[in-house]
N, C-alpha and C. Protein backbone atom coordinates (compact mmCIF):
# COMPACT_ATOMS: atom_id res chain seq x y z
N UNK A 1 -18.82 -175.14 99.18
CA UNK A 1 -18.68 -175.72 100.49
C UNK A 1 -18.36 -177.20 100.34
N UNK A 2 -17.22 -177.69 100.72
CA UNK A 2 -16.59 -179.07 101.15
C UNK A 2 -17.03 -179.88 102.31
N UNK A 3 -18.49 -180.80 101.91
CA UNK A 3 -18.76 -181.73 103.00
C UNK A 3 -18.65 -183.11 102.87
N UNK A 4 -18.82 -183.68 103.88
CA UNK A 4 -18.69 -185.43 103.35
C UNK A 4 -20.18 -185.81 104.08
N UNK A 5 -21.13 -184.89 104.31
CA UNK A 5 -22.72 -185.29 104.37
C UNK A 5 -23.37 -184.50 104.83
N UNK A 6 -24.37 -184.39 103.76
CA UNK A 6 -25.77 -183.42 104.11
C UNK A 6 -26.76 -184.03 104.41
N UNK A 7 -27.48 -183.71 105.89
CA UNK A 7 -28.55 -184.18 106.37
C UNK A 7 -30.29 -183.46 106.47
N UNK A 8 -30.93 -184.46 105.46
CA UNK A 8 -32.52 -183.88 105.38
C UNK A 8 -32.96 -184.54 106.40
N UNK A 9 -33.85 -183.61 107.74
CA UNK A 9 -34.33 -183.94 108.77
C UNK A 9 -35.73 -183.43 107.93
N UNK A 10 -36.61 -183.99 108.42
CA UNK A 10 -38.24 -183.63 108.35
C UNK A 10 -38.44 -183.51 109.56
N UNK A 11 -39.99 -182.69 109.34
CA UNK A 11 -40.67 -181.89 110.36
C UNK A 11 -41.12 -183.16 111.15
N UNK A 12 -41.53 -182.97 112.18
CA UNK A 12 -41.59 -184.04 112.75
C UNK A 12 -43.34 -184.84 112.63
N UNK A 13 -44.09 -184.09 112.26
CA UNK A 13 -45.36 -184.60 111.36
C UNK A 13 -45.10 -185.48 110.17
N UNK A 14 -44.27 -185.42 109.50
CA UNK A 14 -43.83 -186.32 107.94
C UNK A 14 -43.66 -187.21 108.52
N UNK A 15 -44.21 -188.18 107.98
CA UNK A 15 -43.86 -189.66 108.35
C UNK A 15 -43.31 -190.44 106.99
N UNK A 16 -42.76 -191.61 107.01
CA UNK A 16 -42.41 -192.13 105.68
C UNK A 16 -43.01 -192.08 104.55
N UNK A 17 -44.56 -192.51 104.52
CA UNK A 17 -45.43 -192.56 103.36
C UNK A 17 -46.03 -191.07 102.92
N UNK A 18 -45.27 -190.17 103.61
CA UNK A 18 -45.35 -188.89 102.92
C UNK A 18 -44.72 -188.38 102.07
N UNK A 19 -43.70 -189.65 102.00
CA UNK A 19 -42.63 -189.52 100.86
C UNK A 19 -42.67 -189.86 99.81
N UNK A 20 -43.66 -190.93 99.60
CA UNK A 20 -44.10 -191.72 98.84
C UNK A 20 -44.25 -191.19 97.43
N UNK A 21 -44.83 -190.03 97.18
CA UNK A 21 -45.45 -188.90 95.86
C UNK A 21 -44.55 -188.51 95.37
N UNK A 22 -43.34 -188.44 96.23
CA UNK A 22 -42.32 -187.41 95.93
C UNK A 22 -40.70 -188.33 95.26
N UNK A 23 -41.28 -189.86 95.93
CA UNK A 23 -39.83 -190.55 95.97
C UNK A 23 -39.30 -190.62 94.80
N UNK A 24 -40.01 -191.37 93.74
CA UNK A 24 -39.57 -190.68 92.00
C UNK A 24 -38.63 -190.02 92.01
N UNK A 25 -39.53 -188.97 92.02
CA UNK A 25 -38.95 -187.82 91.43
C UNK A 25 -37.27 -187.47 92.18
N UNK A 26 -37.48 -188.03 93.69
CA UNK A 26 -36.47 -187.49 94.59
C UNK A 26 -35.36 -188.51 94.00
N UNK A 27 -35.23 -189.50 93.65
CA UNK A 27 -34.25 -190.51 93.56
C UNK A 27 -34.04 -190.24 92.21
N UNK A 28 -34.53 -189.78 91.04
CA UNK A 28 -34.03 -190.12 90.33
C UNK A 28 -33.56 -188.62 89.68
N UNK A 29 -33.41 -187.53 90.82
CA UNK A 29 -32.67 -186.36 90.70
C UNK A 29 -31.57 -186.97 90.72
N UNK A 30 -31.39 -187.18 92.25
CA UNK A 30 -30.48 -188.06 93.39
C UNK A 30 -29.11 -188.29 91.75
N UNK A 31 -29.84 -189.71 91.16
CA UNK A 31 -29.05 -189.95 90.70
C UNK A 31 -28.39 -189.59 89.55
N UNK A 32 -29.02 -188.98 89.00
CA UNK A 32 -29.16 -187.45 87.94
C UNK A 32 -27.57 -186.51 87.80
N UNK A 33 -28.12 -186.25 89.32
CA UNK A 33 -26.94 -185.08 89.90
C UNK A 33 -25.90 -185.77 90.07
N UNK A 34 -26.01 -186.79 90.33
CA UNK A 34 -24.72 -187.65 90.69
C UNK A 34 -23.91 -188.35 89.92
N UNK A 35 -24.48 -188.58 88.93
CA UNK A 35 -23.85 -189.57 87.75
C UNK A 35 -24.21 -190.58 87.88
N UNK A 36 -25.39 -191.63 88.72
CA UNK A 36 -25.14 -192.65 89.03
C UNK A 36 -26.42 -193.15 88.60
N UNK A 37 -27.16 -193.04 87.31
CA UNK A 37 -28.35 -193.67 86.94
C UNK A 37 -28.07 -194.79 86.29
N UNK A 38 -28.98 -195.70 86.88
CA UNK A 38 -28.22 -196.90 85.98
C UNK A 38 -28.56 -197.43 84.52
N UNK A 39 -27.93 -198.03 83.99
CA UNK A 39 -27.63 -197.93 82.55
C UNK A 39 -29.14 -199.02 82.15
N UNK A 40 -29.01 -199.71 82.60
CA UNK A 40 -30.53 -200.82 82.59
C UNK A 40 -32.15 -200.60 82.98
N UNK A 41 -33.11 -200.00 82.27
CA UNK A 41 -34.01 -199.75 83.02
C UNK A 41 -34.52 -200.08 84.07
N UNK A 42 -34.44 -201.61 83.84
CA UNK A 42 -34.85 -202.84 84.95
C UNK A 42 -34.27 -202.51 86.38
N UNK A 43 -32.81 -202.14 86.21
CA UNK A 43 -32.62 -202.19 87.96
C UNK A 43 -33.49 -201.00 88.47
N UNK A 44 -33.44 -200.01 87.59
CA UNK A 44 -33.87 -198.46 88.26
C UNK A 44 -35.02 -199.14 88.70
N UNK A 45 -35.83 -199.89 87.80
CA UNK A 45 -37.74 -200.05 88.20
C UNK A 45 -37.70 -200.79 89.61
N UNK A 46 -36.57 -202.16 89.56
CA UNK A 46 -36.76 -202.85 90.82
C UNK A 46 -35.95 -201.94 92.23
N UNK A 47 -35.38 -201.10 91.61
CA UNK A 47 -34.73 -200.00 93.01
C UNK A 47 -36.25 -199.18 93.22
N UNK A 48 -36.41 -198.69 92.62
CA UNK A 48 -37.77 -197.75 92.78
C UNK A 48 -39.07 -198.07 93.85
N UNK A 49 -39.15 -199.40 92.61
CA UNK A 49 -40.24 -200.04 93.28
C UNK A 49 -40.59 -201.09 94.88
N UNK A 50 -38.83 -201.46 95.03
CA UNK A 50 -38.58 -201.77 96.39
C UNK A 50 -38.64 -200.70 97.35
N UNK A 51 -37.90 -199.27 96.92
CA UNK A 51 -38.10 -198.23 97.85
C UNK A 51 -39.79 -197.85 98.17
N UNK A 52 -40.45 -197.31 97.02
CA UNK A 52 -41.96 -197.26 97.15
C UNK A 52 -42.54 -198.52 97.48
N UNK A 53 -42.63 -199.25 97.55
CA UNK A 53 -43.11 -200.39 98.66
C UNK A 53 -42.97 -200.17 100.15
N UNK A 54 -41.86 -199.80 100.31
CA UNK A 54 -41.54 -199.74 101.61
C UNK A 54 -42.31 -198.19 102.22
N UNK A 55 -42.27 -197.74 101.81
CA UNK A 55 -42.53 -196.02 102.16
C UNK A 55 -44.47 -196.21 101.72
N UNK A 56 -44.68 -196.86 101.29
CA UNK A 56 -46.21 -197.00 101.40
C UNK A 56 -46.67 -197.57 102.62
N UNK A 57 -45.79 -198.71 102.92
CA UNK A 57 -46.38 -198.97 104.23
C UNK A 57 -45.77 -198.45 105.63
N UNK A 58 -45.23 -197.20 104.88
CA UNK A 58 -44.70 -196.63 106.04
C UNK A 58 -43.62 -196.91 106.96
N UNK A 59 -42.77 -197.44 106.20
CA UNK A 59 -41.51 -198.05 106.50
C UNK A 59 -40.75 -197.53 105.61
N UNK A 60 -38.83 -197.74 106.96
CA UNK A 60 -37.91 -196.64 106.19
C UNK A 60 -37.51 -197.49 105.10
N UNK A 61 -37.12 -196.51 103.50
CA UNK A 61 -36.40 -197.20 102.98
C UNK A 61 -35.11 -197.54 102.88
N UNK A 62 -34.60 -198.19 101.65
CA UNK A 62 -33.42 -198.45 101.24
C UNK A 62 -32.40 -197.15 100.98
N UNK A 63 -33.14 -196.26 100.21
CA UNK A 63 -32.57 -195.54 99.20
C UNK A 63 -31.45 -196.12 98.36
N UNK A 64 -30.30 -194.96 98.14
CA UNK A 64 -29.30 -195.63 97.49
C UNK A 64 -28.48 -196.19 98.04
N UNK A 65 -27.58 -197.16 98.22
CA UNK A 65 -26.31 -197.67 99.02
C UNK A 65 -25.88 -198.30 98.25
N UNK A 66 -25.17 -197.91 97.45
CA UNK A 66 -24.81 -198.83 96.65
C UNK A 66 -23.38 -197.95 96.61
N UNK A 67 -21.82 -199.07 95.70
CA UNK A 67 -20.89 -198.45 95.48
C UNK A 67 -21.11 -197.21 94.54
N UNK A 68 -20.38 -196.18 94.85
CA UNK A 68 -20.57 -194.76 93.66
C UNK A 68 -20.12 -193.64 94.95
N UNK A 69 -19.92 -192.23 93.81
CA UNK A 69 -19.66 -191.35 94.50
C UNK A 69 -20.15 -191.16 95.59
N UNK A 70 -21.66 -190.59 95.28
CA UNK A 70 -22.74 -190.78 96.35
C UNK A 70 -23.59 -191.74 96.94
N UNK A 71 -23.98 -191.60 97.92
CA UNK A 71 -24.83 -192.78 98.56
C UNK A 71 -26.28 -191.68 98.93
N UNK A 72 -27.60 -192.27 99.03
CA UNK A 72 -28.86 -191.55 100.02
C UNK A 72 -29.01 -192.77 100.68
N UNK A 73 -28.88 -192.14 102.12
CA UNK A 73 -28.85 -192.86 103.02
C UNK A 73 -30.24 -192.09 103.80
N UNK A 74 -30.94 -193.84 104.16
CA UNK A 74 -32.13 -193.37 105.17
C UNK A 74 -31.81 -193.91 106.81
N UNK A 75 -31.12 -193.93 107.48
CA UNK A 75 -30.40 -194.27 109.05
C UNK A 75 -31.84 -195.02 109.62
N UNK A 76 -31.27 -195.88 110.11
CA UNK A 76 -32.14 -196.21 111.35
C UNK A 76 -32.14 -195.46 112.29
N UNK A 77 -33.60 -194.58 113.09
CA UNK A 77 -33.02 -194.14 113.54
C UNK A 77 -34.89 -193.96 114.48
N UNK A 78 -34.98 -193.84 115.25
CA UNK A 78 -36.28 -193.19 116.41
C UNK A 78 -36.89 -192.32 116.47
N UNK A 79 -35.88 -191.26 115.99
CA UNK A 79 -36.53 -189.85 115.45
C UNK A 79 -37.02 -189.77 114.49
N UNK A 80 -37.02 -188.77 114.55
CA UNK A 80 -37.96 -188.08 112.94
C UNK A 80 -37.43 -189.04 111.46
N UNK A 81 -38.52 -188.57 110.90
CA UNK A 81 -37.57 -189.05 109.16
C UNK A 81 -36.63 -188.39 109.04
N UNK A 82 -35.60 -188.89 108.49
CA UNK A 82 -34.41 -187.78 107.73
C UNK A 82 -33.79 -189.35 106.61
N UNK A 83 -33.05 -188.63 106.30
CA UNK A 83 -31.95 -189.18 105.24
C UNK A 83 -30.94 -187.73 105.01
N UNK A 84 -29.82 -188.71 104.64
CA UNK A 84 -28.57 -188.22 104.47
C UNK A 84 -27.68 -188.45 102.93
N UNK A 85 -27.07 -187.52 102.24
CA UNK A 85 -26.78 -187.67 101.22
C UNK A 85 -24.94 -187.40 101.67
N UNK A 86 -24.34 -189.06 101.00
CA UNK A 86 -22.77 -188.90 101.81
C UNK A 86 -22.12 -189.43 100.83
N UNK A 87 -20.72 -189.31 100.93
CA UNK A 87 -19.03 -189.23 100.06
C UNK A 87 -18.54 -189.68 101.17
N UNK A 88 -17.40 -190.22 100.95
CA UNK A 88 -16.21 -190.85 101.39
C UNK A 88 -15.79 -189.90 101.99
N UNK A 89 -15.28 -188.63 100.89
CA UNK A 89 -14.19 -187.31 101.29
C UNK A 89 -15.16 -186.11 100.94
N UNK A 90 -14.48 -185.31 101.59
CA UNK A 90 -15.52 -183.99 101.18
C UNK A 90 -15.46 -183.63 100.02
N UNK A 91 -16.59 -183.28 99.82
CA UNK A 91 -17.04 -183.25 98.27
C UNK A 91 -17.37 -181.49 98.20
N UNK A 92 -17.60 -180.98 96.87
CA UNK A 92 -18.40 -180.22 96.68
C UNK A 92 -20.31 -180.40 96.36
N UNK A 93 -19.62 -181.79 95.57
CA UNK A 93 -20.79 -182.65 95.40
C UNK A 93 -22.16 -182.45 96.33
N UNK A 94 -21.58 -183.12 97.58
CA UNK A 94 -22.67 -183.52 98.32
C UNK A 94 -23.53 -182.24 98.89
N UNK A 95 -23.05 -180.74 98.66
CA UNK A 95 -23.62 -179.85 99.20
C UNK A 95 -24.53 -179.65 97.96
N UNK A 96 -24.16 -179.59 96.91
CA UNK A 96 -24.94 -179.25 95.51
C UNK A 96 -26.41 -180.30 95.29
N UNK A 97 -25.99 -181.60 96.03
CA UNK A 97 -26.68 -182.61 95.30
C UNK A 97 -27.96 -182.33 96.94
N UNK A 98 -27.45 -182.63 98.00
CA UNK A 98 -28.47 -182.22 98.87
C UNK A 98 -29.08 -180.79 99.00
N UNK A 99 -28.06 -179.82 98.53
CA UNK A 99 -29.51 -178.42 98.12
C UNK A 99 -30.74 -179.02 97.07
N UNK A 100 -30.21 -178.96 96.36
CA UNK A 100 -31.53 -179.81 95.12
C UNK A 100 -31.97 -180.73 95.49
N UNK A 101 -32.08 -181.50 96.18
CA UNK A 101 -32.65 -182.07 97.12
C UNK A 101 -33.60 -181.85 97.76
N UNK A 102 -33.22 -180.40 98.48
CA UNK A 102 -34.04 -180.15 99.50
C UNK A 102 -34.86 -179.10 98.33
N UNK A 103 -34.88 -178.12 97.66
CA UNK A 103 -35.83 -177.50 96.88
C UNK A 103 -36.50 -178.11 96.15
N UNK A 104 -36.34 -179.26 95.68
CA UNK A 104 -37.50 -180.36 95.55
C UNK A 104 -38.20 -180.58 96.44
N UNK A 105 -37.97 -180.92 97.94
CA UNK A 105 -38.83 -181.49 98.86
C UNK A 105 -39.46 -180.11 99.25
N UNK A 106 -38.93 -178.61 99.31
CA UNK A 106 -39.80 -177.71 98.95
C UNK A 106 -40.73 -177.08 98.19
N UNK A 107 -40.79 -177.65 97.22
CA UNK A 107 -41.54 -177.54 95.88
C UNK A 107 -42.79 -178.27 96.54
N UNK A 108 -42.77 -179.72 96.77
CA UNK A 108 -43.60 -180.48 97.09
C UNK A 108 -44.21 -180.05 98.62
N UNK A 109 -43.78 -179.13 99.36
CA UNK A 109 -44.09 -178.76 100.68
C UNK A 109 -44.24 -179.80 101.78
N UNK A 110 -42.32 -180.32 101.74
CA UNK A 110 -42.26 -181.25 103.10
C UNK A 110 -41.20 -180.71 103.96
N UNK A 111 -41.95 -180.17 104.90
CA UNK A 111 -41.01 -179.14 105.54
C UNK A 111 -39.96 -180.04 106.41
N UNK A 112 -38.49 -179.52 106.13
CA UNK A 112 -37.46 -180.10 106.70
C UNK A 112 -36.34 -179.17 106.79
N UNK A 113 -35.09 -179.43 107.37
CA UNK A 113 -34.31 -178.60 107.81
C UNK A 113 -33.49 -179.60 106.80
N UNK A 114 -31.57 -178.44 107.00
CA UNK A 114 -30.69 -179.15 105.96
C UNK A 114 -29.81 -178.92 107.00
N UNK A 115 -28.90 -180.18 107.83
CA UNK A 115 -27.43 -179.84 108.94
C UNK A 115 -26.27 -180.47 107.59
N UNK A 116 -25.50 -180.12 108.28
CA UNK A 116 -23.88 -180.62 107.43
C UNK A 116 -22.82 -181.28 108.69
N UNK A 117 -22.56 -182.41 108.03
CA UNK A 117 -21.31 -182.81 108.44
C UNK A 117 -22.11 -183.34 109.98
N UNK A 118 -23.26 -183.96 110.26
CA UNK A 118 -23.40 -184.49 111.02
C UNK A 118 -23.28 -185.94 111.14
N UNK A 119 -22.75 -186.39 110.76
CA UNK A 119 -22.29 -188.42 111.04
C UNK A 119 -20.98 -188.60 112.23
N UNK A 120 -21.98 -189.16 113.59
CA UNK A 120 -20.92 -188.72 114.43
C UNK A 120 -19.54 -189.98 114.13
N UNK A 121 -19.69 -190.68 113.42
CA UNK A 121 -18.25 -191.48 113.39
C UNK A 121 -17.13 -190.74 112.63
N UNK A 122 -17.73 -189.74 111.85
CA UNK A 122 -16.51 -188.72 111.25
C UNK A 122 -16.50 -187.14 111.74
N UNK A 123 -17.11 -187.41 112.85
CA UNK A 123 -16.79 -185.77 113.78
C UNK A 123 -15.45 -186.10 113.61
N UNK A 124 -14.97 -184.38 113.03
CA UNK A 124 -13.25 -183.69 113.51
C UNK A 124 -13.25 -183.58 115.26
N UNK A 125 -12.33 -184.39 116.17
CA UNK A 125 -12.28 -183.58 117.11
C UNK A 125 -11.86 -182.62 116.83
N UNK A 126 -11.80 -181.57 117.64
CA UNK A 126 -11.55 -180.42 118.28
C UNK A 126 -10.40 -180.67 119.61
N UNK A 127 -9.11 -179.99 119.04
CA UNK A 127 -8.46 -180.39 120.58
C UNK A 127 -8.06 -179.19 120.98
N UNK A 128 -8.34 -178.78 121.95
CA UNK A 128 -7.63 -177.34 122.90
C UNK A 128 -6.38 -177.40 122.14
N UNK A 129 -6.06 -175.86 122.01
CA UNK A 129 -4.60 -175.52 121.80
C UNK A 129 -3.80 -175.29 123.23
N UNK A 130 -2.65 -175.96 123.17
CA UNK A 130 -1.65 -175.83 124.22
C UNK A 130 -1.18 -174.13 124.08
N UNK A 131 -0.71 -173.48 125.00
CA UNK A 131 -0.04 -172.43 125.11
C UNK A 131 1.69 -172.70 125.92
């Protein structure tokens, strides 16, 4: 399946610092799967440790944003927790890298749903066909 973003919504009980146990492990699949671990221990510790800071006190993080194939993106957003794992162009990538994703956050039992292709600045319209 060819997407350009997979979206992890959590249950609406998860709050940020429920992520906290899991973030490790979750980011440094993330970048695993992706190709994008970085070559220096040091940045990984100060990426890590800025994200787990934040998610302890219950605030959204950073995740990844950085240039690279993939990005984990945590949105500002009112609702629930989620984050989003996104490409430029549709990938095969991003469906592979957000399943494993999410069977990690099942492993750990944080119940969430998985949508595709929800970033409304790259909705396909849809235009009626003329007859």
């Amino acid at each position: 399946m060819k997407v350009r973003s997979g979206h992890v919504r959590f249950d609406r009980k998860v709050q940020y610092k429920n992520l906290a146990g899991v973030f490790k492990t979750l980011l440094l699949k993330f970048l695993e799967e992706s190709g994008q671990m970085p070559e220096d221990p040091e940045v990984l510790a100060v990426l890590l440790e800025e994200n787990l800071r934040d998610l302890r006190r219950n605030r959204k993080p950073e995740g990844f944003n950085r240039e690279g194939p993939l990005r984990l993106i945590f949105p500002i957003t009112t609702r629930a927790v989620e984050f989003y794992v996104y490409s430029r162009g549709k990938s095969v990538e991003v469906a592979r890298v957000t399943e494993t994703l999410s069977r990690l956050l099942a492993k750990h039992r944080l119940k969430h749903t998985v949508d595709w292709d929800r970033m409304v600045l790259y909705k396909e319209e849809k235009t009626p066909s003329s007859h």
